[in-house]
PDB file of N, CA and C in Angstrom:
ATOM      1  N   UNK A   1     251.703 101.056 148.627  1.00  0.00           N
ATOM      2  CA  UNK A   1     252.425 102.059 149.389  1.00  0.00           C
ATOM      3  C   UNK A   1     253.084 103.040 148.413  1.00  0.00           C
ATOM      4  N   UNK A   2     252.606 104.541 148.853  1.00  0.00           N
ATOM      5  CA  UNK A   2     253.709 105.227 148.197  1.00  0.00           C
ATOM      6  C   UNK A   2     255.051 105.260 148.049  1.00  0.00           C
ATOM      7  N   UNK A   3     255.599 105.243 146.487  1.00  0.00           N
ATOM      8  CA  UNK A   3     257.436 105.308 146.673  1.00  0.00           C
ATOM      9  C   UNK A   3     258.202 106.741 147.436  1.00  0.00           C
ATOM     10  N   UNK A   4     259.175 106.031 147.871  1.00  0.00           N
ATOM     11  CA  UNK A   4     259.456 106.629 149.076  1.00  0.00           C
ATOM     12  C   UNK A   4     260.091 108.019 148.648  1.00  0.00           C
ATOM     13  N   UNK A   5     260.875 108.164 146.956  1.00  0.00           N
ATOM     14  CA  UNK A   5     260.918 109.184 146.453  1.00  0.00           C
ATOM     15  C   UNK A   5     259.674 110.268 145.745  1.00  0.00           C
ATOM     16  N   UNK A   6     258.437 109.638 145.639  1.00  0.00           N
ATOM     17  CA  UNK A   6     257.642 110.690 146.050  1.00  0.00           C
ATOM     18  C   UNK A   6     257.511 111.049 147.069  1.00  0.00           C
ATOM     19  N   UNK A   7     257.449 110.137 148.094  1.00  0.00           N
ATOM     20  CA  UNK A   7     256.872 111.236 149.383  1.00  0.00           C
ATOM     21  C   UNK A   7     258.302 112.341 149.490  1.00  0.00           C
ATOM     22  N   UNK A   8     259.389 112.138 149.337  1.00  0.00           N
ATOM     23  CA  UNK A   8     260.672 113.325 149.330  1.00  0.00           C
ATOM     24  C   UNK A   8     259.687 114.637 148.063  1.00  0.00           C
ATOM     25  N   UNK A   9     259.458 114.151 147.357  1.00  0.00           N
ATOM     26  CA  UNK A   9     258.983 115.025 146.167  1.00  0.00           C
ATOM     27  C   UNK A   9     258.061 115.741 146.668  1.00  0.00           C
ATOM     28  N   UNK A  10     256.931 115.240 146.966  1.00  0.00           N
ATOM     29  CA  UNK A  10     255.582 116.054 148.002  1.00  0.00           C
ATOM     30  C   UNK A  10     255.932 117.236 149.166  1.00  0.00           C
ATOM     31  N   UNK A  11     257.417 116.056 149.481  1.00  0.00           N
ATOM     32  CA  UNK A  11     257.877 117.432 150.921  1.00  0.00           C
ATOM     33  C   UNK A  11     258.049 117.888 150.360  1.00  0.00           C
ATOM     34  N   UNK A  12     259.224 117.941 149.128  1.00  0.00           N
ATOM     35  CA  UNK A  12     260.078 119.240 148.797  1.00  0.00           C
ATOM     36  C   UNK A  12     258.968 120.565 148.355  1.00  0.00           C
ATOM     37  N   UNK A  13     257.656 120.168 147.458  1.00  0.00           N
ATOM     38  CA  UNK A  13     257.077 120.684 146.986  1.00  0.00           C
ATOM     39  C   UNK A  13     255.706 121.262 147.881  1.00  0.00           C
ATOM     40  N   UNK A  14     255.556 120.766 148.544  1.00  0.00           N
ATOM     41  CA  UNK A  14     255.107 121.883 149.881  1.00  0.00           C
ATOM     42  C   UNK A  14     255.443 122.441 150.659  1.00  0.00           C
ATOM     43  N   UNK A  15     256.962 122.358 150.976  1.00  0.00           N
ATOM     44  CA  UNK A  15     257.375 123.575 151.564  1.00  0.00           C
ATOM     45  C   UNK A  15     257.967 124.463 150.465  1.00  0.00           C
ATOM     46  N   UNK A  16     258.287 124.509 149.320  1.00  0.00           N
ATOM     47  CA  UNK A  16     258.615 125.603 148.182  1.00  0.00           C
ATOM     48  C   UNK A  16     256.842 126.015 148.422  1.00  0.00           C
ATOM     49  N   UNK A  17     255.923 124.920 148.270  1.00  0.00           N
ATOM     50  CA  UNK A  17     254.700 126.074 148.120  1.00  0.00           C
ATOM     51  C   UNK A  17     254.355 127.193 149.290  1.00  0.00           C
ATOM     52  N   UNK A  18     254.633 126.901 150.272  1.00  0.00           N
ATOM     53  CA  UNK A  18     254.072 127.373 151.323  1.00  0.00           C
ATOM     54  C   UNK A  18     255.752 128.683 151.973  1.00  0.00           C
ATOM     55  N   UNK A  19     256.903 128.311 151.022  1.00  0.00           N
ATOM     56  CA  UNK A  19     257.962 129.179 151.188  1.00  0.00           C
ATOM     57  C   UNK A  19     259.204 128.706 152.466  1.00  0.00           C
ATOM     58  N   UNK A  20     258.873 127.547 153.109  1.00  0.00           N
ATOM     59  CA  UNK A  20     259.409 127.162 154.098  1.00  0.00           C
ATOM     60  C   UNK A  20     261.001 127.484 153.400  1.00  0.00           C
ATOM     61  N   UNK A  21     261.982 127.270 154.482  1.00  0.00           N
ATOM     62  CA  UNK A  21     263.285 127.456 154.270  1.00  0.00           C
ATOM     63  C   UNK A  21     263.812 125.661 153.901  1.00  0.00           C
ATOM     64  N   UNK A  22     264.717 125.806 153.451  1.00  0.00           N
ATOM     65  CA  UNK A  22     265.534 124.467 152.562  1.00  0.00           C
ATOM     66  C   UNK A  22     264.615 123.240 152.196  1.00  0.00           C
ATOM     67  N   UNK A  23     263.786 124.020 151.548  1.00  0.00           N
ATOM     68  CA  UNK A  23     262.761 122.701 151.096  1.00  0.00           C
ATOM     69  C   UNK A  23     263.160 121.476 150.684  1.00  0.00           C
ATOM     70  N   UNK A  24     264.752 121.285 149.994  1.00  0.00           N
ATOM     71  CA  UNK A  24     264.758 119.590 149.524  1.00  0.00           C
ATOM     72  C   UNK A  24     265.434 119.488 150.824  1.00  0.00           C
ATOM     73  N   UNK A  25     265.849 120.084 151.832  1.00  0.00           N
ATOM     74  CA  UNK A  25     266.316 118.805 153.147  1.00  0.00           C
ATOM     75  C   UNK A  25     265.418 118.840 153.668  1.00  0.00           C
ATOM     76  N   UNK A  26     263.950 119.458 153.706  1.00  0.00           N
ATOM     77  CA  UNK A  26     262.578 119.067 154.402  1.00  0.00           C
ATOM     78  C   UNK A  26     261.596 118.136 153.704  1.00  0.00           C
ATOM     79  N   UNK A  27     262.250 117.696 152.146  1.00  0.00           N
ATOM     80  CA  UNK A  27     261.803 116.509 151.624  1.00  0.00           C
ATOM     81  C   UNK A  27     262.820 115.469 152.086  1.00  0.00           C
ATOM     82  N   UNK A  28     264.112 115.801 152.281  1.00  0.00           N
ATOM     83  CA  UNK A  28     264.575 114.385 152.852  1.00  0.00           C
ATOM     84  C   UNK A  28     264.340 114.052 153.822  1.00  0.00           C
ATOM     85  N   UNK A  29     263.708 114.882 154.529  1.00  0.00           N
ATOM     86  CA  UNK A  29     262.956 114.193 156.536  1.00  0.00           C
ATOM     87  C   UNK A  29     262.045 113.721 155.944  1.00  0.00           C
ATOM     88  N   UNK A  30     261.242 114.210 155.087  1.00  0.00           N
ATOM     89  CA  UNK A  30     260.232 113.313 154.787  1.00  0.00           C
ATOM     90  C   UNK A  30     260.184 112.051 154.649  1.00  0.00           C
ATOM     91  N   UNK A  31     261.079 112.056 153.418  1.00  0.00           N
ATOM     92  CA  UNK A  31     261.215 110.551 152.901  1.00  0.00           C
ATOM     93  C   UNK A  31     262.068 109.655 154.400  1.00  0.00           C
ATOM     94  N   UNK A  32     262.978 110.362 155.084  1.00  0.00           N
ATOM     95  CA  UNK A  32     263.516 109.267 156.273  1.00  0.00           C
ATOM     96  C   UNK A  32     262.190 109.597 157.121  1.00  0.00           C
ATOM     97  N   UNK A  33     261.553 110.116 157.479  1.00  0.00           N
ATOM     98  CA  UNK A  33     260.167 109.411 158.181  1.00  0.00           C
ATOM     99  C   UNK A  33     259.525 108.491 157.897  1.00  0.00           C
ATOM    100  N   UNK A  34     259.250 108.801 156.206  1.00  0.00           N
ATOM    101  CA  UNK A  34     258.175 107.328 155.478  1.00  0.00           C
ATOM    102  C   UNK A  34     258.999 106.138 155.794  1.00  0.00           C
ATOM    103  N   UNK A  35     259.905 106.213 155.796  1.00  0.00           N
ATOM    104  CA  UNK A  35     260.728 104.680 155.757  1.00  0.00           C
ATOM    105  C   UNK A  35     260.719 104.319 157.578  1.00  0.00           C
ATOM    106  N   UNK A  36     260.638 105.596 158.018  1.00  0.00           N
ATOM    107  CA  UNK A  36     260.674 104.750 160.164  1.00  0.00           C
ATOM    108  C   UNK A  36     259.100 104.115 159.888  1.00  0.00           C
ATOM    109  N   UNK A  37     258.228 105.235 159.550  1.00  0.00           N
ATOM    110  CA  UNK A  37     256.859 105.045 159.923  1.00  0.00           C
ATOM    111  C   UNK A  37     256.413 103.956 158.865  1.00  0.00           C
ATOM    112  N   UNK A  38     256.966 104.008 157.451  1.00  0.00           N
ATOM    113  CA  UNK A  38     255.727 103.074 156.771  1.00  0.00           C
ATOM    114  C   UNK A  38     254.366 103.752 156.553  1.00  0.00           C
ATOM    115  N   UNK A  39     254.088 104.464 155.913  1.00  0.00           N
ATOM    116  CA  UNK A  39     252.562 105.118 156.303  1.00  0.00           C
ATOM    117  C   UNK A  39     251.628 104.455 155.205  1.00  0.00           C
ATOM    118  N   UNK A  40     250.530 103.954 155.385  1.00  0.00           N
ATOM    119  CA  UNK A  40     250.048 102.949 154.552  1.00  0.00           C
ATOM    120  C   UNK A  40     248.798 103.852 154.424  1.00  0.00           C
ATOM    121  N   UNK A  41     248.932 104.511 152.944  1.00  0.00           N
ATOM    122  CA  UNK A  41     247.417 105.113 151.991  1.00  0.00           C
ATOM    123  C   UNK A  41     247.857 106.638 152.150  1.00  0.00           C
ATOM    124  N   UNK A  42     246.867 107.000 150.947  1.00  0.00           N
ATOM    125  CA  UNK A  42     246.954 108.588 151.034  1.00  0.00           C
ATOM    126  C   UNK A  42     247.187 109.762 152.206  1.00  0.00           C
ATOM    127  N   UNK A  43     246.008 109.539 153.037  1.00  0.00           N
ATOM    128  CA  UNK A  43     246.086 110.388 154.380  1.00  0.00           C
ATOM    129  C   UNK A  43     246.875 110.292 155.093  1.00  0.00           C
ATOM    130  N   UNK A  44     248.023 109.005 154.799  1.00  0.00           N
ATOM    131  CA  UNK A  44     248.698 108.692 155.937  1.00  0.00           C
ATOM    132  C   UNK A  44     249.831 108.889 155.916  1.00  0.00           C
ATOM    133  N   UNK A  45     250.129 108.857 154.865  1.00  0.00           N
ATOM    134  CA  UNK A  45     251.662 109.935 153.471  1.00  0.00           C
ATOM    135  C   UNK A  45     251.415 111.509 154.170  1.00  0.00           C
ATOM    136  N   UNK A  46     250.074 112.142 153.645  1.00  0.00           N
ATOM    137  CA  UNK A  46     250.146 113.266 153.994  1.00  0.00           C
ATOM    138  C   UNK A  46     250.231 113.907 156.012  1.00  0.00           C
ATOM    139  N   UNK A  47     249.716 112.489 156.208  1.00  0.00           N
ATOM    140  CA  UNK A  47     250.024 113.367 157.809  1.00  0.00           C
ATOM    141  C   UNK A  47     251.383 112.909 158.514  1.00  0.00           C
ATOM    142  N   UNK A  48     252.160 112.073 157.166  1.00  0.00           N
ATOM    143  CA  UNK A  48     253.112 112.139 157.829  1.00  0.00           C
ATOM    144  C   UNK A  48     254.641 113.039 157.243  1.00  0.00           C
ATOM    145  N   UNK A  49     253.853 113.457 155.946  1.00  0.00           N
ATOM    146  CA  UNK A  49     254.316 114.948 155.968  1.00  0.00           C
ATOM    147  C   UNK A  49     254.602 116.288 156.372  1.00  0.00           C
ATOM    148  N   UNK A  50     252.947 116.081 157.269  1.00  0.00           N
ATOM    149  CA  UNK A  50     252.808 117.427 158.027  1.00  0.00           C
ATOM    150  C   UNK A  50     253.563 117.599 159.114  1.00  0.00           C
ATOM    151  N   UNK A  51     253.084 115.891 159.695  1.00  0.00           N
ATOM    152  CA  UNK A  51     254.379 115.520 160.993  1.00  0.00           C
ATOM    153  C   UNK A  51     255.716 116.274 160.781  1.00  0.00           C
ATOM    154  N   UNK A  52     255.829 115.880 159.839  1.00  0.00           N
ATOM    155  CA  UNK A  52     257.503 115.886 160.133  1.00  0.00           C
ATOM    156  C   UNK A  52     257.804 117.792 159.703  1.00  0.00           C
ATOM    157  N   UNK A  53     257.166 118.100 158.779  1.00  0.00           N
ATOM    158  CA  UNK A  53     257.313 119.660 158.901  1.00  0.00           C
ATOM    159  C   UNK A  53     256.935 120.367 160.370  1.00  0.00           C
ATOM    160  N   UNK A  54     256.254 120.320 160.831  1.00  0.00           N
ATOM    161  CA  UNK A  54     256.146 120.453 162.461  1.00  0.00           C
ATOM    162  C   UNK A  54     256.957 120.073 163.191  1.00  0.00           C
ATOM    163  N   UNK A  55     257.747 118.805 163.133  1.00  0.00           N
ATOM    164  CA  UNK A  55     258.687 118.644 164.006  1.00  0.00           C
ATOM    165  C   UNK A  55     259.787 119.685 163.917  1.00  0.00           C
ATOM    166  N   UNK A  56     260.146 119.803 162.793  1.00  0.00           N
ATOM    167  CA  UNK A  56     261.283 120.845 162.326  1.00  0.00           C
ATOM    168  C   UNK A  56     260.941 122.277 162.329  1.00  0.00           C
ATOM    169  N   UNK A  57     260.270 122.364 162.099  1.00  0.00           N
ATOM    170  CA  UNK A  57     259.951 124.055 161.985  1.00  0.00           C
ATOM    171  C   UNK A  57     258.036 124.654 163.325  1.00  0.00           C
ATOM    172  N   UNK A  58     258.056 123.788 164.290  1.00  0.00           N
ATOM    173  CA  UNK A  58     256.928 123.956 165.226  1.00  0.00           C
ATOM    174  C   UNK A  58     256.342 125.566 164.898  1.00  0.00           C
ATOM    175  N   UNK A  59     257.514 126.374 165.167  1.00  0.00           N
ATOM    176  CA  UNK A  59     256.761 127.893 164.728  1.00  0.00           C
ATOM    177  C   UNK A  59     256.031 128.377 164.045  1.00  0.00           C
ATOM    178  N   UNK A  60     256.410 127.694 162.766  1.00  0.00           N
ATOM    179  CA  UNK A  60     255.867 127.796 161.287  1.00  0.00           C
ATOM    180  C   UNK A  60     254.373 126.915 161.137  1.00  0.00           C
ATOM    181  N   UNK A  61     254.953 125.588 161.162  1.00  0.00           N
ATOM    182  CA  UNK A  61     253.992 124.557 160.580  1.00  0.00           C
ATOM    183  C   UNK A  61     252.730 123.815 161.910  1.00  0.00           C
ATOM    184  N   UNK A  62     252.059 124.270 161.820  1.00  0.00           N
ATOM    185  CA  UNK A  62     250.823 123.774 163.300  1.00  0.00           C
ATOM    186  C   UNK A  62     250.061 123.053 162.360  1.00  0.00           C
ATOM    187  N   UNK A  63     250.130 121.734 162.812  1.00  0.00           N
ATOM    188  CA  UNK A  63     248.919 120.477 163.199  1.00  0.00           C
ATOM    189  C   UNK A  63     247.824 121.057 163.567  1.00  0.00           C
ATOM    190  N   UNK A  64     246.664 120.648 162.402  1.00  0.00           N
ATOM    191  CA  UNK A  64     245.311 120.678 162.647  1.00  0.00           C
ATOM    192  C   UNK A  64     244.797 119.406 162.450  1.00  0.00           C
ATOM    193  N   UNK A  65     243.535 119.292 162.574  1.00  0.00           N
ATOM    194  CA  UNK A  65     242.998 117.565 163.042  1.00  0.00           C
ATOM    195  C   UNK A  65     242.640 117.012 161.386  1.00  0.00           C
ATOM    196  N   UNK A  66     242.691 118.107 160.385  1.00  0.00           N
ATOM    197  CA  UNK A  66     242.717 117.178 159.327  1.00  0.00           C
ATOM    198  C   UNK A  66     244.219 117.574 158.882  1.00  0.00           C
ATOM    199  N   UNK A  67     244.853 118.791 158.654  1.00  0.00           N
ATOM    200  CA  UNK A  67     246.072 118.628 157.842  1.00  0.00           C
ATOM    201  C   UNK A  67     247.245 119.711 158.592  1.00  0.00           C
ATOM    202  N   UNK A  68     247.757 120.902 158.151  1.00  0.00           N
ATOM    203  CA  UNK A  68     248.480 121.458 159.033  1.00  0.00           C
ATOM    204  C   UNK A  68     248.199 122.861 158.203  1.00  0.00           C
ATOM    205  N   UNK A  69     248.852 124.088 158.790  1.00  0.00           N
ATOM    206  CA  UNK A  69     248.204 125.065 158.345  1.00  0.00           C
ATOM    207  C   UNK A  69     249.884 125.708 158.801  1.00  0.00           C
ATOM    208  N   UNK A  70     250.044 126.882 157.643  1.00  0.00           N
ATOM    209  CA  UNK A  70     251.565 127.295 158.005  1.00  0.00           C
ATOM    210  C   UNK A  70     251.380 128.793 158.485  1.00  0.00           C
ATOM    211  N   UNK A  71     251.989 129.376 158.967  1.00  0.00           N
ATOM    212  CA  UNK A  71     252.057 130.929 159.762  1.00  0.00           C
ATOM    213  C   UNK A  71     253.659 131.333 159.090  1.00  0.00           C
TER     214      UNK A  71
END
């Protein structure tokens, strides 16, 4: 399982890539998601990254069936 301070690291660093607003408190949803969900393997870190940027910012961040795509 990924450590739970990378997956914070991954958020923080895709929403700085993509420009989102307060990127390290959209790595700390991250990391408190990995710890509700547990996401077990690569794809499962990342979609539950995307998750959670979508939850917070729906306008911005849209779910696609492999990853999420930002506007």
């Amino acid at each position: 399982m990924t450590p739970f301070n990378t997956i914070r690291e991954i958020g923080t660093v895709t929403a700085q890539n993509h420009r989102l607003p307060s990127p390290e408190l959209l790595g700390f949803l991250c990391e408190r998601e990995a710890r509700k969900s547990r996401p077990k393997g690569h794809s499962a870190v990342l979609r539950c990254i995307a998750v959670t940027l979508h939850r917070v910012l729906p306008a911005r961040v849209h779910l696609t069936r492999d990853f999420f795509t930002v506007h």
